[in-house]
C-alpha atoms as a PDB file:
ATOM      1  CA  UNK A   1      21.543  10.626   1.864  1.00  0.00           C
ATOM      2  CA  UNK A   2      24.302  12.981   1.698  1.00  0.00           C
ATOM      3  CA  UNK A   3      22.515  16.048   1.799  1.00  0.00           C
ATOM      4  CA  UNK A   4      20.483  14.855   4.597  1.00  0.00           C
ATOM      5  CA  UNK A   5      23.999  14.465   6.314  1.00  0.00           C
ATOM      6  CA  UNK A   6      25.254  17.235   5.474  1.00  0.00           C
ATOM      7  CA  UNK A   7      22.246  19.637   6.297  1.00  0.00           C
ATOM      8  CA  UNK A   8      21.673  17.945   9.882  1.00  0.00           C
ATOM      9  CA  UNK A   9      24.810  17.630  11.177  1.00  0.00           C
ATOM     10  CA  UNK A  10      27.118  20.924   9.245  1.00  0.00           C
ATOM     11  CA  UNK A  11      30.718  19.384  10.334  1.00  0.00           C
ATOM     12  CA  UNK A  12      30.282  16.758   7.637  1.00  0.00           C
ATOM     13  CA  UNK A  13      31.324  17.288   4.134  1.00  0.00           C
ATOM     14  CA  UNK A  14      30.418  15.689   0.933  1.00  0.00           C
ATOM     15  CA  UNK A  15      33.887  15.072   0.499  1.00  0.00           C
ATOM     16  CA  UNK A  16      34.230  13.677   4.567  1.00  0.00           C
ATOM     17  CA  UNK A  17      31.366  11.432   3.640  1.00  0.00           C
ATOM     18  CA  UNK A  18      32.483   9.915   0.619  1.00  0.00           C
ATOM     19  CA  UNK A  19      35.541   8.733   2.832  1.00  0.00           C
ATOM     20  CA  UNK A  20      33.609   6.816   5.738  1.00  0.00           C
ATOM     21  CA  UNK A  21      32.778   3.316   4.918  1.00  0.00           C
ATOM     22  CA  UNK A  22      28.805   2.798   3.787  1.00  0.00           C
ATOM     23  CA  UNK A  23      28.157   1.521   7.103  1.00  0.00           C
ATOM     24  CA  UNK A  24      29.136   4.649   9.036  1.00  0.00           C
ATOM     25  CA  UNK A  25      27.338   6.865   6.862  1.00  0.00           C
ATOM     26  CA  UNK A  26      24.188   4.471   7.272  1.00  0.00           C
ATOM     27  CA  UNK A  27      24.756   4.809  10.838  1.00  0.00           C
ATOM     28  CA  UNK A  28      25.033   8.671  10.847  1.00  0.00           C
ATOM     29  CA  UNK A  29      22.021   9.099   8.221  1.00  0.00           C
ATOM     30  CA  UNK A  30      19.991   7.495  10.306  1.00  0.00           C
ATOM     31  CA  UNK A  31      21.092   9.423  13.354  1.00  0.00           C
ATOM     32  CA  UNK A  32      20.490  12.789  10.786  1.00  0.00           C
ATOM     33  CA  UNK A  33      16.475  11.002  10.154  1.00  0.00           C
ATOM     34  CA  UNK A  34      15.756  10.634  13.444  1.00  0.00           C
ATOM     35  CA  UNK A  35      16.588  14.220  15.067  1.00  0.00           C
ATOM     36  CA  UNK A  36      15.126  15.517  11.919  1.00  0.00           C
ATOM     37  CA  UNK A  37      11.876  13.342  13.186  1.00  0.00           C
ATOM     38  CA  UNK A  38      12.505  14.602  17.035  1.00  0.00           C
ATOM     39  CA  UNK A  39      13.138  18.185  15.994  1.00  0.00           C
ATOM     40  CA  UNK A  40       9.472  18.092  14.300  1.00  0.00           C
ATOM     41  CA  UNK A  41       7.960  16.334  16.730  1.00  0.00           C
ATOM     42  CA  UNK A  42       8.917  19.416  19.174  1.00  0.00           C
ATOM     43  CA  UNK A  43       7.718  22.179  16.788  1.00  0.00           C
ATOM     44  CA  UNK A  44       4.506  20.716  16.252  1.00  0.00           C
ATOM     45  CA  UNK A  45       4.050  20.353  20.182  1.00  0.00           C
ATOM     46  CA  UNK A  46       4.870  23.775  20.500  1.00  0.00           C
ATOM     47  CA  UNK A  47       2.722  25.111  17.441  1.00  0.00           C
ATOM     48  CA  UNK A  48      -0.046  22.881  19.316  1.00  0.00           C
ATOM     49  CA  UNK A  49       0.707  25.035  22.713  1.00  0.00           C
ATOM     50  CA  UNK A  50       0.487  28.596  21.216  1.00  0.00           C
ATOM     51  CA  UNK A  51      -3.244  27.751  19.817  1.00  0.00           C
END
C-alpha cells in the first residue's frame, strides 16, 4: 500500500506515511488506485485512437 502511495503521489514518504493514522493512508491509497485506474483508462483510449 505504501509503494502504491509513494509511486502515485512522489511528495509522500515511507517515513510521512508511517506517521498518518491508518485511516488517512486508506483514504490516500485509494485516491493513489483510482488515478492509477483513470490514468489507464486514458492511455488505452488513446492507444485505441492511433489504430
Amino acid at each position: 500500500m505504501r509503494a502504491v502511495i509513494c509511486k502515485t503521489f512522489p511528495g509522500y514518504t515511507f517515513e510521512m506515511i508511517n506517521k498518518l493514522p491508518l485511516n488517512q493512508v486508506i483514504e490516500i491509497y485509494a485516491s493513489a488506485e483510482w488515478l492509477a485506474e483513470e490514468e489507464k483508462k486514458m492511455i488505452d483510449k488513446a492507444a485505441r485512437r492511433s489504430r
